[in-house]
PDB file of N, CA and C in Angstrom:
ATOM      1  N   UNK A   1       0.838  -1.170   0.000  1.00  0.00           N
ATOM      2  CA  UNK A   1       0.000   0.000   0.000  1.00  0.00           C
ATOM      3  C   UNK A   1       0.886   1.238   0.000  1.00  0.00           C
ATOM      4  N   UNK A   2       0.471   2.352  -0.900  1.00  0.00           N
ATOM      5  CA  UNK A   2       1.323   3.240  -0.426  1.00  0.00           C
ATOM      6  C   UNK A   2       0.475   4.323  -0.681  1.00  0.00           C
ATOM      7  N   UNK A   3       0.959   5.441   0.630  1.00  0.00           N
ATOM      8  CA  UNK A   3       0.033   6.187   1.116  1.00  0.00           C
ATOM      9  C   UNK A   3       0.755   7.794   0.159  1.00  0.00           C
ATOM     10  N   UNK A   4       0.138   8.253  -0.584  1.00  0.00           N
ATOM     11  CA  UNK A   4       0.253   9.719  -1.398  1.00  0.00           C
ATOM     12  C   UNK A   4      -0.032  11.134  -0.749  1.00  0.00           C
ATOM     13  N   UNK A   5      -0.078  10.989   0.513  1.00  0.00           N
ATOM     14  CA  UNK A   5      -0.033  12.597   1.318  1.00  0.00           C
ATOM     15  C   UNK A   5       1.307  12.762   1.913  1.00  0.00           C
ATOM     16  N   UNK A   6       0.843  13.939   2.353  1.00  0.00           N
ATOM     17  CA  UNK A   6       2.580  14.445   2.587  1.00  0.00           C
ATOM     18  C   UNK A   6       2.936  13.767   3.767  1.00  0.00           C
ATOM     19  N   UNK A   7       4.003  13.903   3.700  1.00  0.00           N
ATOM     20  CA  UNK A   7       4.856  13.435   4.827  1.00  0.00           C
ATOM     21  C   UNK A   7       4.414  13.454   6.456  1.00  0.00           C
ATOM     22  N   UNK A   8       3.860  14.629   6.514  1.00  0.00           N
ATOM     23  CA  UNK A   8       3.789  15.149   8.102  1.00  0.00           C
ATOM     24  C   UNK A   8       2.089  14.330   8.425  1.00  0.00           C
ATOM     25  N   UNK A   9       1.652  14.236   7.722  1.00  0.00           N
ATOM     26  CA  UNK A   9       0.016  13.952   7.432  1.00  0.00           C
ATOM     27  C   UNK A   9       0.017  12.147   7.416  1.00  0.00           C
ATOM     28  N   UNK A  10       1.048  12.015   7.001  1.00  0.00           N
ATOM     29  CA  UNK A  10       1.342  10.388   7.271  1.00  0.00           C
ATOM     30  C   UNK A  10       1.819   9.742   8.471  1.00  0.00           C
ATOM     31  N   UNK A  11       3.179  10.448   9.137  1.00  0.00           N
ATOM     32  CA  UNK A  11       3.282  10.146  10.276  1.00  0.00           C
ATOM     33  C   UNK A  11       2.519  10.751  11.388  1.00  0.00           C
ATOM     34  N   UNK A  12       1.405  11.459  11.171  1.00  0.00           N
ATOM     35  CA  UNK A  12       0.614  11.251  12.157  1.00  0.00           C
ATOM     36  C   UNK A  12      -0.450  10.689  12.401  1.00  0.00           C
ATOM     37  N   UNK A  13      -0.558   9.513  11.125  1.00  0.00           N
ATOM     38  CA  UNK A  13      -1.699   8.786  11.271  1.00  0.00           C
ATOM     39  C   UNK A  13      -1.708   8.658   9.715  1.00  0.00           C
ATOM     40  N   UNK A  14      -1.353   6.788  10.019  1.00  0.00           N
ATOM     41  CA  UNK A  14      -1.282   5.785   8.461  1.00  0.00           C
ATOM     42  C   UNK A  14      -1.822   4.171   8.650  1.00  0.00           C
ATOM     43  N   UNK A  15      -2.174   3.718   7.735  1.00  0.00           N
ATOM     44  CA  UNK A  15      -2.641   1.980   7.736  1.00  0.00           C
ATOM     45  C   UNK A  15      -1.212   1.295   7.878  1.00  0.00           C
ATOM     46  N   UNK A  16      -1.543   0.315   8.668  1.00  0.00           N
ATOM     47  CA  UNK A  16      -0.531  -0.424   9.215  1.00  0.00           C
ATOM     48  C   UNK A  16       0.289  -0.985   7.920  1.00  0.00           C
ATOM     49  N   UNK A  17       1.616  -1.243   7.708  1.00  0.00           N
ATOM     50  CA  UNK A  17       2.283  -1.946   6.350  1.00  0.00           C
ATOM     51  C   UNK A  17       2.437  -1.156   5.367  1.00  0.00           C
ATOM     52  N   UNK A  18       1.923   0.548   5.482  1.00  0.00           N
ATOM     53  CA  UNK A  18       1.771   1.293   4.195  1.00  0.00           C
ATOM     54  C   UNK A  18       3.244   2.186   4.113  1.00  0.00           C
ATOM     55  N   UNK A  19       3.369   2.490   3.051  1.00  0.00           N
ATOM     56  CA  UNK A  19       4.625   2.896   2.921  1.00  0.00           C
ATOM     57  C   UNK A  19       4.104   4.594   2.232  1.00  0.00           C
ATOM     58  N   UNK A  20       4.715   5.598   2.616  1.00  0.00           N
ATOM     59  CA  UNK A  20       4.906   7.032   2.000  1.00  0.00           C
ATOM     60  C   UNK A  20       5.465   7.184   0.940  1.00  0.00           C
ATOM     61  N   UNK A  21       5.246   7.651  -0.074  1.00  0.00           N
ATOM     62  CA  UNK A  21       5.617   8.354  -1.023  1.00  0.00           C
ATOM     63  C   UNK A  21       4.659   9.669  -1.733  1.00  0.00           C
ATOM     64  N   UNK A  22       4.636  10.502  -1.076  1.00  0.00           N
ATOM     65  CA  UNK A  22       4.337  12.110  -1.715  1.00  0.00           C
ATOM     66  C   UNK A  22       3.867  11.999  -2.584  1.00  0.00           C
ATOM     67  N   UNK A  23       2.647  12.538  -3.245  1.00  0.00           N
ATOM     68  CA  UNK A  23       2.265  12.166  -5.009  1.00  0.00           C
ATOM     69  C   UNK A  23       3.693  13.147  -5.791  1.00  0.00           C
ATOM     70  N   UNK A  24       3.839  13.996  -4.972  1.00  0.00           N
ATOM     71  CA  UNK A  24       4.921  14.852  -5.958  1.00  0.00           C
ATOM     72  C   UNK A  24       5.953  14.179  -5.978  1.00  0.00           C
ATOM     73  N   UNK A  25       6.737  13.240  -5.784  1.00  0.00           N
ATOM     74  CA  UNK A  25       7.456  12.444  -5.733  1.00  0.00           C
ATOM     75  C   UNK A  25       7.295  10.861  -6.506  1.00  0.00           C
ATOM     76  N   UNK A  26       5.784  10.368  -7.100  1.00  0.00           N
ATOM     77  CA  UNK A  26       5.830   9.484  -7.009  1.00  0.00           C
ATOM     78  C   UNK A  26       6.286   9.009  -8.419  1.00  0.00           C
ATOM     79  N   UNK A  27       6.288   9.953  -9.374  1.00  0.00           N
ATOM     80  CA  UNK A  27       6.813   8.940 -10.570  1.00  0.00           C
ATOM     81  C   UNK A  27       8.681   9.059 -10.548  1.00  0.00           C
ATOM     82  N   UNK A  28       9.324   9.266  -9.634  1.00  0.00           N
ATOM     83  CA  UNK A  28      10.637   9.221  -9.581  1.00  0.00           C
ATOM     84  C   UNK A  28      11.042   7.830  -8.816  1.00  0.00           C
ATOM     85  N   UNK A  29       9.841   7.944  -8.075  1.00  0.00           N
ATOM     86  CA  UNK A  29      10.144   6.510  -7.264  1.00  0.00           C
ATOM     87  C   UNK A  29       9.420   5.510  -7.871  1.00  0.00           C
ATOM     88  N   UNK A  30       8.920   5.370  -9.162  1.00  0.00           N
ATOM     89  CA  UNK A  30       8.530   4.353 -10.034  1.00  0.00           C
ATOM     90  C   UNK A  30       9.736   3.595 -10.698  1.00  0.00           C
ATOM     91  N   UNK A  31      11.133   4.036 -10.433  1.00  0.00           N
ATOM     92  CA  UNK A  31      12.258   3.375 -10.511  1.00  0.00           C
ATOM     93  C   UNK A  31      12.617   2.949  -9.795  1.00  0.00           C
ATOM     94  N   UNK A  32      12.228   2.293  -8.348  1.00  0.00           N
ATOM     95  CA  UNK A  32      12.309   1.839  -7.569  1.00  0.00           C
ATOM     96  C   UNK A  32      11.569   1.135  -6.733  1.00  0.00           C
ATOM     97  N   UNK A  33      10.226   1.004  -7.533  1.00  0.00           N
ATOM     98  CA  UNK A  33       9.318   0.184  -7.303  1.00  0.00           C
ATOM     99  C   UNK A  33       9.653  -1.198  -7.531  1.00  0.00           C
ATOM    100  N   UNK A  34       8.957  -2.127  -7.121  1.00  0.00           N
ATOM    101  CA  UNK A  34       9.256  -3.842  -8.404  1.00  0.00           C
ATOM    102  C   UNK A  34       8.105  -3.724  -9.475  1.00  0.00           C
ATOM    103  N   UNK A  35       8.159  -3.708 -10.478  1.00  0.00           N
ATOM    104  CA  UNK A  35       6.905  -3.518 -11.777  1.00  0.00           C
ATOM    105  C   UNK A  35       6.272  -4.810 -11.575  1.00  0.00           C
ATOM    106  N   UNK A  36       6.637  -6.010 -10.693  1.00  0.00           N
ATOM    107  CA  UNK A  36       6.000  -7.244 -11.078  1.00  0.00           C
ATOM    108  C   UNK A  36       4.863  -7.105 -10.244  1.00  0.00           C
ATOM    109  N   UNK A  37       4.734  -6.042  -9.142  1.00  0.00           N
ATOM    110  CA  UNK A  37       3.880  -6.350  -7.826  1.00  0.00           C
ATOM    111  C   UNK A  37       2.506  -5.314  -8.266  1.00  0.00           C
ATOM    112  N   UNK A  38       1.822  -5.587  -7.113  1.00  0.00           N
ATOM    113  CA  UNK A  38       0.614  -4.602  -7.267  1.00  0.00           C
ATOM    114  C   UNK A  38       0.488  -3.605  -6.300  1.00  0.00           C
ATOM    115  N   UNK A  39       0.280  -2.314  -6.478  1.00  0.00           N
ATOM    116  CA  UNK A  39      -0.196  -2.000  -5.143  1.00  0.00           C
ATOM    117  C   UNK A  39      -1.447  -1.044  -5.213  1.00  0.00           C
ATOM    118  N   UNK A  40      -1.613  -0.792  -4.243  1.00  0.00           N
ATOM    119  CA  UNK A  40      -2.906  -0.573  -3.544  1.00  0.00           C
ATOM    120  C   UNK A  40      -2.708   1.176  -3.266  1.00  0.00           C
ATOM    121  N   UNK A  41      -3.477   2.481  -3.470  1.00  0.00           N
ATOM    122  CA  UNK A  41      -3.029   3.589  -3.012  1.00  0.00           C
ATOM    123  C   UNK A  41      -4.110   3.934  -2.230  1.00  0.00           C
ATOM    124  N   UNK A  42      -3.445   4.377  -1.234  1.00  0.00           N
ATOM    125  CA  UNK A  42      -4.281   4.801   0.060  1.00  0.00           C
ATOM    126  C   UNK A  42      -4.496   6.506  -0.152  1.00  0.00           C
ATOM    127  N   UNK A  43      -5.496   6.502  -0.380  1.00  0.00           N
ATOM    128  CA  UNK A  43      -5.977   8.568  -0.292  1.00  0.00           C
ATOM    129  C   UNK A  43      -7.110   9.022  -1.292  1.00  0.00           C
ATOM    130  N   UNK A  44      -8.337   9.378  -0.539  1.00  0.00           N
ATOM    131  CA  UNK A  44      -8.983   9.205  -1.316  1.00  0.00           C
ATOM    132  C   UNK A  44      -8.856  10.922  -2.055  1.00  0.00           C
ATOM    133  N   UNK A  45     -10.201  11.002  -2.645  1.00  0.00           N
ATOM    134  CA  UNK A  45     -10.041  12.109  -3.548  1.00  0.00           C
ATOM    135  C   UNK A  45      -9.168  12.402  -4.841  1.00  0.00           C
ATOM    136  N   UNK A  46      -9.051  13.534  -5.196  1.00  0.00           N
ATOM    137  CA  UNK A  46      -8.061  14.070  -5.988  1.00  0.00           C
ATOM    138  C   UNK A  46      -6.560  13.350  -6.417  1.00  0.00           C
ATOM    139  N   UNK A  47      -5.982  13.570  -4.720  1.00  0.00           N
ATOM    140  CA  UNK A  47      -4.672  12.839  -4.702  1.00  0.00           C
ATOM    141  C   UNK A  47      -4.289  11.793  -5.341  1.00  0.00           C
ATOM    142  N   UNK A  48      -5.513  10.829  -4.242  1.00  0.00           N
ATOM    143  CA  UNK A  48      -5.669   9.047  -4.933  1.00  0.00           C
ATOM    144  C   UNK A  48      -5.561   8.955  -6.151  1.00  0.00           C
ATOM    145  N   UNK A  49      -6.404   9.595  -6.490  1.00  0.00           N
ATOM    146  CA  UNK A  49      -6.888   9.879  -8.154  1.00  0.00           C
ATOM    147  C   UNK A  49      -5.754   9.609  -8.799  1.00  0.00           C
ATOM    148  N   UNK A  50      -5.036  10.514  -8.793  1.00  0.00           N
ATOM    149  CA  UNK A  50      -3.604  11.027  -9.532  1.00  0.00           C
ATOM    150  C   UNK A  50      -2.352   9.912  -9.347  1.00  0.00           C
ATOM    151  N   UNK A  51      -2.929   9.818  -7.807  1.00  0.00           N
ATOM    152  CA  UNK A  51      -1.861   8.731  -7.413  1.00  0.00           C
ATOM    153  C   UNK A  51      -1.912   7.166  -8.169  1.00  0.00           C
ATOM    154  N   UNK A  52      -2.977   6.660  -7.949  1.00  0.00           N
ATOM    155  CA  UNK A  52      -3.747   5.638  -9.065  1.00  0.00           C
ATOM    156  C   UNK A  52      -3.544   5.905 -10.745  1.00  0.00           C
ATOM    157  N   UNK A  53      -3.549   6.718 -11.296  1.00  0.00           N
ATOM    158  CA  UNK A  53      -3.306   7.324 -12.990  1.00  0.00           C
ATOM    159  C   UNK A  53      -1.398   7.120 -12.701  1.00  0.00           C
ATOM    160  N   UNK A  54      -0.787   7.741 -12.068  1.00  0.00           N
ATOM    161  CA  UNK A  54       0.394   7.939 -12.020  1.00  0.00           C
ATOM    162  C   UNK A  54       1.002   5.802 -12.174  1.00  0.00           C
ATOM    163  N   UNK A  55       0.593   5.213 -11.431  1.00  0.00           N
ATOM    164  CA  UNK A  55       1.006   3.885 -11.252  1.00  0.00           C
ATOM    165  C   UNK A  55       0.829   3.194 -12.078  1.00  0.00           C
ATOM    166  N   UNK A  56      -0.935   3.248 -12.703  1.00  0.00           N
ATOM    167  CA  UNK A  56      -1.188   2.270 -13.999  1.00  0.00           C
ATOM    168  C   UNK A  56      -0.592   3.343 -15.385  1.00  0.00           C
ATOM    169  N   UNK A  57       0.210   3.891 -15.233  1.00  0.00           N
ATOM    170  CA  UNK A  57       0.635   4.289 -16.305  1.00  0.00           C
ATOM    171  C   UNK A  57       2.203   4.323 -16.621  1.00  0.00           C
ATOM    172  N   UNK A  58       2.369   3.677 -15.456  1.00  0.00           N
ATOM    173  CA  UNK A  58       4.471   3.658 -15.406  1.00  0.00           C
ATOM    174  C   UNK A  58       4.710   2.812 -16.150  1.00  0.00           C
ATOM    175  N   UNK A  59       5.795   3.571 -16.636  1.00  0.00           N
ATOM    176  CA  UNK A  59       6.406   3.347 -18.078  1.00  0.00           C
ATOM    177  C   UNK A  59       5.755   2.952 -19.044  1.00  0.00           C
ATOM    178  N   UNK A  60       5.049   3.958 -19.708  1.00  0.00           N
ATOM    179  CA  UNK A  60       3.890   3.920 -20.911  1.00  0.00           C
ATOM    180  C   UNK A  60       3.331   2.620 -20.885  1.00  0.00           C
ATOM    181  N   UNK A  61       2.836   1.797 -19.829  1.00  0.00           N
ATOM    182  CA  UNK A  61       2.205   0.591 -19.749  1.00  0.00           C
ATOM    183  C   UNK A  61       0.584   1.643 -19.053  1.00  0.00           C
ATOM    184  N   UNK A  62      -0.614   0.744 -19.481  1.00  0.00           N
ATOM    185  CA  UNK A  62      -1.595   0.654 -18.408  1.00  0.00           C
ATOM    186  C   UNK A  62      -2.269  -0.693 -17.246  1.00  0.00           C
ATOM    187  N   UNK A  63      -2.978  -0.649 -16.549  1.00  0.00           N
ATOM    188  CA  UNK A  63      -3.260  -1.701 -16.287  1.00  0.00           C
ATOM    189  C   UNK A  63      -4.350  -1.604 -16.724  1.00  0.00           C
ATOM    190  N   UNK A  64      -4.934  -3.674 -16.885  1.00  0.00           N
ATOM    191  CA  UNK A  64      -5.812  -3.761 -17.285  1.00  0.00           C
ATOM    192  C   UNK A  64      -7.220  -4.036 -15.885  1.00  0.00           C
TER     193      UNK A  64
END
């Protein structure tokens, strides 16, 4: 799972196992993801939104 709010907003309250990464940050750390796995984005609204578009779209792939 990885959670797309900022930093300060995460450590003060996140789902257990979830990992941070900033949406402004997140397609840099799509090189450091594993491409074989799935994950799950925690945040709803806008963010999620973006955060979800940003993932099924790494490296000009979509999901199906």
């Amino acid at each position: 799972m990885i959670d797309v709010r900022f930093a300060g907003k995460f450590e003060h309250h996140h789902a257990l196992n979830c990992i941070n990464i900033p949406l402004q940050g997140l397609r840099e750390a799509l090189l450091e993801l594993d491409e074989t796995a799935s994950y799950v984005v925690i945040k709803q609204g806008r963010r999620g939104g973006l955060g979800t578009f940003v993932l099924d779209h790494r490296h000009g792939k979509t999901s199906k």
